[in-house]
C-alpha atoms as a PDB file:
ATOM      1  CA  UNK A   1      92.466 199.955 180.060  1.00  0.00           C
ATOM      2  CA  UNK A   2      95.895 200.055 179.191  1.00  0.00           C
ATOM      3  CA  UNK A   3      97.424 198.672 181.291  1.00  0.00           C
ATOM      4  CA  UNK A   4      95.710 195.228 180.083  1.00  0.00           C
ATOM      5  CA  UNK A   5      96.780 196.017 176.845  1.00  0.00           C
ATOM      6  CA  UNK A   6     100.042 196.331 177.983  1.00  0.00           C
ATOM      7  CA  UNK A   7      99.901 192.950 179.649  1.00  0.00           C
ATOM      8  CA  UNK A   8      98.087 191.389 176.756  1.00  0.00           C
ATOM      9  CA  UNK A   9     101.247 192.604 174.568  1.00  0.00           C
ATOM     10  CA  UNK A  10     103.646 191.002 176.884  1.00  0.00           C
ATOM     11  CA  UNK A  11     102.003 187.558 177.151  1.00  0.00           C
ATOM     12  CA  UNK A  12     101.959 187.513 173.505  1.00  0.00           C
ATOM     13  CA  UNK A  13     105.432 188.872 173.048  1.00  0.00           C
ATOM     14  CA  UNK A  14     106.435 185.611 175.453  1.00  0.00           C
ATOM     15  CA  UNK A  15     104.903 183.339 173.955  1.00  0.00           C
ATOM     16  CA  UNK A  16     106.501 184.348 170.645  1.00  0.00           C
ATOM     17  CA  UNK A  17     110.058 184.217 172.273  1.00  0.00           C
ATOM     18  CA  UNK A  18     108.661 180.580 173.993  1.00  0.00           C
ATOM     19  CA  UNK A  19     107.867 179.432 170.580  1.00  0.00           C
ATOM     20  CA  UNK A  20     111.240 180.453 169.257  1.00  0.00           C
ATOM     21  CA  UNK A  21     113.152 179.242 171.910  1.00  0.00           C
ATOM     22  CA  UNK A  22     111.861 175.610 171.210  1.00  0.00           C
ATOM     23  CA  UNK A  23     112.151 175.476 167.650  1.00  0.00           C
ATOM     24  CA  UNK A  24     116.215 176.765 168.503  1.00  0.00           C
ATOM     25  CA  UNK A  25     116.321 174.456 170.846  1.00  0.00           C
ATOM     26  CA  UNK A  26     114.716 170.814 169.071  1.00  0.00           C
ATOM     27  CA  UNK A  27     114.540 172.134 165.387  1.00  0.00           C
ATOM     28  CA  UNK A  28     116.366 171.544 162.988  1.00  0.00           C
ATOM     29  CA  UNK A  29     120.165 172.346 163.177  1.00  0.00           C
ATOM     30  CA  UNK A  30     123.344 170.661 163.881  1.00  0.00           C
ATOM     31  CA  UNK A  31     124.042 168.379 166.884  1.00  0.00           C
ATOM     32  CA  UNK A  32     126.702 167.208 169.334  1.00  0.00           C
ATOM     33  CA  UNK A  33     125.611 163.696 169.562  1.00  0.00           C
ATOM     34  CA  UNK A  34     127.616 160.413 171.306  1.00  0.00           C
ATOM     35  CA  UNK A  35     127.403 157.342 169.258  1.00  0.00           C
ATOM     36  CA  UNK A  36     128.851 154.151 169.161  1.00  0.00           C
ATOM     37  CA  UNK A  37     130.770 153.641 165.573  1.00  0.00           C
ATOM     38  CA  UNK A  38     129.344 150.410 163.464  1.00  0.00           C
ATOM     39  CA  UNK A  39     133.047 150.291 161.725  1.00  0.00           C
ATOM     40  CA  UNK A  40     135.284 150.391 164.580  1.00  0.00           C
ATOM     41  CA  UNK A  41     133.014 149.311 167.953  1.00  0.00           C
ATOM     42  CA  UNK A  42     134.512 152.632 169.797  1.00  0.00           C
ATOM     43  CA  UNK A  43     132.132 155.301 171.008  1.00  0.00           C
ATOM     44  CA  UNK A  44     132.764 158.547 169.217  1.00  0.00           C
ATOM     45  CA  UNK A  45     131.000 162.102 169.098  1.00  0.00           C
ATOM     46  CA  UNK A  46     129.573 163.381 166.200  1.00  0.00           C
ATOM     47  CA  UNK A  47     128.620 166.478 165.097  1.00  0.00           C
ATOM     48  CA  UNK A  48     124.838 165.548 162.862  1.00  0.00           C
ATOM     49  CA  UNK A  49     123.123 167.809 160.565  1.00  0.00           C
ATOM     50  CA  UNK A  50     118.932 167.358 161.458  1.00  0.00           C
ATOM     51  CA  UNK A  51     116.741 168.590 158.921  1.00  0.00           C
ATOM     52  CA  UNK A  52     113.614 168.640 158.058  1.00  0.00           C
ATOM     53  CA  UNK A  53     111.693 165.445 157.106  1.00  0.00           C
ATOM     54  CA  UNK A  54     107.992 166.210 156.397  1.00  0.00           C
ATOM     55  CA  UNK A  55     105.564 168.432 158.095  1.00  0.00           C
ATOM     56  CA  UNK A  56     106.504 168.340 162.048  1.00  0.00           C
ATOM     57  CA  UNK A  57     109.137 166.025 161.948  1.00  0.00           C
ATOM     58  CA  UNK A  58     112.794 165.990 161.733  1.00  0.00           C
ATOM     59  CA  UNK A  59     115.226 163.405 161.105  1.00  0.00           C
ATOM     60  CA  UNK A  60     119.084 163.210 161.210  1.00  0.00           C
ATOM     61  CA  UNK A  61     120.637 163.635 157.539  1.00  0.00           C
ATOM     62  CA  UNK A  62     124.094 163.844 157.664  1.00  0.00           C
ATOM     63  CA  UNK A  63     127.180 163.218 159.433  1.00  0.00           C
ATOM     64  CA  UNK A  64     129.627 166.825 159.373  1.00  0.00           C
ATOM     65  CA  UNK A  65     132.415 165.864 162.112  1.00  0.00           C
ATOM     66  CA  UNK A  66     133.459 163.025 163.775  1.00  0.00           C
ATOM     67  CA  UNK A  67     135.725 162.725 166.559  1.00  0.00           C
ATOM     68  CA  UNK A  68     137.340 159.767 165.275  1.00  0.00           C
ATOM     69  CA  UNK A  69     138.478 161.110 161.855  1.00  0.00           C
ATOM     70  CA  UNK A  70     139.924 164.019 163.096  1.00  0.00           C
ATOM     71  CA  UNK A  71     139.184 167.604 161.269  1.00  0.00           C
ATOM     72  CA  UNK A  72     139.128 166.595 157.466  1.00  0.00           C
ATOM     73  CA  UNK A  73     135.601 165.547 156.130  1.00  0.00           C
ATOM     74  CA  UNK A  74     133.553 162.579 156.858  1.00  0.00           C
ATOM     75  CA  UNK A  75     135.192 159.651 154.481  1.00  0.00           C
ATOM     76  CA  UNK A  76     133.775 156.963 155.714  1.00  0.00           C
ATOM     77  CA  UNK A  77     129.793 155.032 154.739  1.00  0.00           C
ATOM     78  CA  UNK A  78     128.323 156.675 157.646  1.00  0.00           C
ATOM     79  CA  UNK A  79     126.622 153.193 158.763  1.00  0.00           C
ATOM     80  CA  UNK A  80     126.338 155.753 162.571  1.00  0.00           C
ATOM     81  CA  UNK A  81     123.085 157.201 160.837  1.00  0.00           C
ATOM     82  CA  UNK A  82     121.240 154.410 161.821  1.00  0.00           C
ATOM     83  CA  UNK A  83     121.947 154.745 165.205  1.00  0.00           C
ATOM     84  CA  UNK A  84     121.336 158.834 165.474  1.00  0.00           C
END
């Protein structure tokens, strides 16, 4: 008998680390993403910051880093949102 409660333990404990692997992995968060830049026509990488946008959905908020502005903060109108 306990050996099935035993196994009964471990299928739950996976499914726990299952479940929290795929909220890590397409949760919120930030993001490397490629994206073609309204302003200047070149593609460029971004770094976007996905949070939450109601219940079980998620929607691209921010820009934090692009490629093309080098390290300072974002400065530009961030027109690239659309297109996340």
């Amino acid at each position: 008998m306990t050996a099935w409660v035993y196994f009964a333990a471990a299928i739950v404990l996976a499914a726990w680390i299952g479940a929290a692997f795929l909220i890590r992995r397409w949760g919120p968060g930030r993001f490397r993403r490629r994206v073609l830049c309204p302003r200047d026509n070149v593609p460029t990488h971004v770094l976007a910051l996905v949070t939450e946008a109601g219940y079980g959905a998620i929607a691209t908020t921010d820009v934090v880093k692009c490629d093309l502005l080098g390290s300072g903060p974002v400065t530009c109108n961030k027109h690239c949102l659309a297109r996340l």
